[in-house]
C-alpha atoms as a PDB file:
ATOM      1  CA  UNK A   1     124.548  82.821 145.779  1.00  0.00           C
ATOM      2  CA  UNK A   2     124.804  84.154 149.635  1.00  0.00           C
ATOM      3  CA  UNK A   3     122.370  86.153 150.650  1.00  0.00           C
ATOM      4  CA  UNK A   4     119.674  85.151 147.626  1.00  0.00           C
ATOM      5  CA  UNK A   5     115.930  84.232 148.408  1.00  0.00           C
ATOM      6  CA  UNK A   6     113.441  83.701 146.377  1.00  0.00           C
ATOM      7  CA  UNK A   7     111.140  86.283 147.038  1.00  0.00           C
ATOM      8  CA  UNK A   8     108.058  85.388 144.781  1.00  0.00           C
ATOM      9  CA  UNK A   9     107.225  81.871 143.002  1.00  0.00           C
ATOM     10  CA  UNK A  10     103.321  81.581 141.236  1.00  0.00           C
ATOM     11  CA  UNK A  11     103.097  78.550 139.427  1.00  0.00           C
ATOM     12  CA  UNK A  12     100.978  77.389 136.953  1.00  0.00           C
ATOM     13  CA  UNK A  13     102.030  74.061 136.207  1.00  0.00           C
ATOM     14  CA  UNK A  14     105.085  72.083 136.973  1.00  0.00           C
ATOM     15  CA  UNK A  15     106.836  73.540 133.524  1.00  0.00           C
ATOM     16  CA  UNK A  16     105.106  77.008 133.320  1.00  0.00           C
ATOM     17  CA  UNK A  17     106.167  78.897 136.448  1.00  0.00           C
ATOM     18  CA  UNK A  18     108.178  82.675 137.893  1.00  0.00           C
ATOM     19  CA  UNK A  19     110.118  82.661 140.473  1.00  0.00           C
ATOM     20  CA  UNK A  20     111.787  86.007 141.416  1.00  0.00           C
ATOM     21  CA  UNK A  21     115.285  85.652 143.159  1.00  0.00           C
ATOM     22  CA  UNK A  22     116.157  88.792 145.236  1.00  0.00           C
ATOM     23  CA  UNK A  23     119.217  89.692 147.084  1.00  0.00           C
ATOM     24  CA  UNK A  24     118.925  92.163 149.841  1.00  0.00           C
ATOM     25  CA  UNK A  25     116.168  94.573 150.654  1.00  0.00           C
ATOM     26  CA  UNK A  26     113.387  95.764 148.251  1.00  0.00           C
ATOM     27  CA  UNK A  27     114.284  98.899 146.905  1.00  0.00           C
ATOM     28  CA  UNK A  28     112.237 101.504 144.648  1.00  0.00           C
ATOM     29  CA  UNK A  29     114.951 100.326 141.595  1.00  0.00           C
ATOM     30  CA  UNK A  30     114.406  96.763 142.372  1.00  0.00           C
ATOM     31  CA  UNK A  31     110.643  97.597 142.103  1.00  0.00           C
ATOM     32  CA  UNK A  32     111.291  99.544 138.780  1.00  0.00           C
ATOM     33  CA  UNK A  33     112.955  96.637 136.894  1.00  0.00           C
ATOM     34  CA  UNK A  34     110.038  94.451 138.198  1.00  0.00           C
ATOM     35  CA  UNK A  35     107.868  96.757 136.540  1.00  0.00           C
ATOM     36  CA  UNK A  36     110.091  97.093 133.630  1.00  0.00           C
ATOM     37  CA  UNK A  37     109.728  93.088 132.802  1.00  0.00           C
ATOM     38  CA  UNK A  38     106.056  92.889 133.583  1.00  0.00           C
ATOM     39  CA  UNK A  39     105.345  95.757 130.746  1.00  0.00           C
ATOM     40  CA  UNK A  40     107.561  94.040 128.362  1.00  0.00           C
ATOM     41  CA  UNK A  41     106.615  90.978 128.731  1.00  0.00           C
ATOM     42  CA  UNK A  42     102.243  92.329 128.340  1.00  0.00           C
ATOM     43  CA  UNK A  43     103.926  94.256 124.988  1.00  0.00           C
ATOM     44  CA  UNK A  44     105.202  90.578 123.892  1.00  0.00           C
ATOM     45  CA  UNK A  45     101.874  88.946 124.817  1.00  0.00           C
ATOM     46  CA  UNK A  46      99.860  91.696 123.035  1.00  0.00           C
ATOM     47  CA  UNK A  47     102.353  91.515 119.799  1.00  0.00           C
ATOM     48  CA  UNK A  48     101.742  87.366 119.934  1.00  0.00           C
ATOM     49  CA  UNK A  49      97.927  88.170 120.014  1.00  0.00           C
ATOM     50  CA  UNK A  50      98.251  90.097 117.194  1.00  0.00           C
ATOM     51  CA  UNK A  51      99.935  87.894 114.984  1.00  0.00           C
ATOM     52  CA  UNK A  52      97.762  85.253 115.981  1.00  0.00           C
ATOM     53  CA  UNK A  53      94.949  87.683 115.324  1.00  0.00           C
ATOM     54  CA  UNK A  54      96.243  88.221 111.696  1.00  0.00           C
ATOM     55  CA  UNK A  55      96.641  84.548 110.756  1.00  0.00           C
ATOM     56  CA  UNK A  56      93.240  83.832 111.557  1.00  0.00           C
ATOM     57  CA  UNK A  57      91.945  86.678 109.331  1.00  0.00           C
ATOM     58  CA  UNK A  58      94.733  85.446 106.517  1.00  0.00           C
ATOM     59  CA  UNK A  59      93.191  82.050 106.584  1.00  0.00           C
ATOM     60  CA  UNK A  60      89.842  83.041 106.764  1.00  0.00           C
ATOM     61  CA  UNK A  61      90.057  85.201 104.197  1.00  0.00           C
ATOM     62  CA  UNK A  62      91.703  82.607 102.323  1.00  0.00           C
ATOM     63  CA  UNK A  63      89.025  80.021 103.168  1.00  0.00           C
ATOM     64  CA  UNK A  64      86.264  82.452 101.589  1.00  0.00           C
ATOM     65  CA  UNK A  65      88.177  82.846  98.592  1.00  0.00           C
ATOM     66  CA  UNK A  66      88.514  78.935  98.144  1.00  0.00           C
ATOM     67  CA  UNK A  67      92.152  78.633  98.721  1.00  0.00           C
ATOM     68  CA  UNK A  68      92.822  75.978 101.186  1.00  0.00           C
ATOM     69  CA  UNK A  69      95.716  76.846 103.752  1.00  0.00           C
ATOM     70  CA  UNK A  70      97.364  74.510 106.528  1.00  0.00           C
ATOM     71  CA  UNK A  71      98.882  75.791 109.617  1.00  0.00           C
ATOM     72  CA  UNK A  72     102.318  75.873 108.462  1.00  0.00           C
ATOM     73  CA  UNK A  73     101.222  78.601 105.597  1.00  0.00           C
ATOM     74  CA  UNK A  74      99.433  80.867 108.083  1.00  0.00           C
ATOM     75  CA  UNK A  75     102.330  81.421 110.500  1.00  0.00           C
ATOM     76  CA  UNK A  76     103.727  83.920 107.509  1.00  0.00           C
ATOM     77  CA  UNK A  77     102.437  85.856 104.725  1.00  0.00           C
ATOM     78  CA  UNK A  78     102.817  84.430 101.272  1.00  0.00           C
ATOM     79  CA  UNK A  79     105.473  86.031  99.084  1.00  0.00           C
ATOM     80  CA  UNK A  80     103.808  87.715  96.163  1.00  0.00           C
ATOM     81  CA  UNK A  81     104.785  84.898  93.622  1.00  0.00           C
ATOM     82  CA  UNK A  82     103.174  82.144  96.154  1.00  0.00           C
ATOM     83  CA  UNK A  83     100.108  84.560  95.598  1.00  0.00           C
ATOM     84  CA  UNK A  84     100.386  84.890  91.993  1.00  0.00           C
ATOM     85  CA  UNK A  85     101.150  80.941  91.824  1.00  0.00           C
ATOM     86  CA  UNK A  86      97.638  80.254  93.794  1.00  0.00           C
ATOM     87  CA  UNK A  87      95.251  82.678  92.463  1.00  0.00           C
ATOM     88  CA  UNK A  88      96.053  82.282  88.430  1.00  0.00           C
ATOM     89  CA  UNK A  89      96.320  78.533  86.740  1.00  0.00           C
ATOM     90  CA  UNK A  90      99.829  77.945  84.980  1.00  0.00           C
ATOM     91  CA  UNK A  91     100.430  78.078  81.882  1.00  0.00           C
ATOM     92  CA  UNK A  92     102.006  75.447  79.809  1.00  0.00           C
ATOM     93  CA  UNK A  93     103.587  75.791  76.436  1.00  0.00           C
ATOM     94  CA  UNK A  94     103.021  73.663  73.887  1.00  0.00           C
END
């Protein structure tokens, strides 16, 4: 649009870059909502840590147990009955 710049570009590889567009002069709000992203976007990093954190502990835990896990099964917690399922043998009538 008239009057845009970009006013900030890091880069850190061809696909994984920020560029900040800015139209007219820095401001204090303009600095806010800057400031605004940057601590929502740490709170999303910290959250992805965690739940990264938390499958490693599920599947270690797992591992010790005996239960072998692929990655697909540590992105989410089993449902009690996939619990049940794994830790007792079925039954079969007969």
């Amino acid at each position: 649009m008239d009057g845009e710049r970009v006013a900030f570009t890091e880069e850190a590889n061809p696909h994984n870059y920020l560029k900040s567009v800015a139209s007219g002069e820095a401001d204090e709000t303009m600095l806010e909502a800057l400031a605004d992203y940057v601590k929502c976007q740490e709170k999303r990093l910290v959250a992805s840590t965690n739940v990264q954190s938390k499958a490693e502990e599920y599947r270690r835990d797992l591992g010790q147990a005996g239960i072998a896990v692929n990655d697909d099964e540590c992105k989410r917690p089993p449902t009690a009955a996939a619990l049940w399922n794994t830790i007792l043998p079925r039954r079969t009538t007969g």
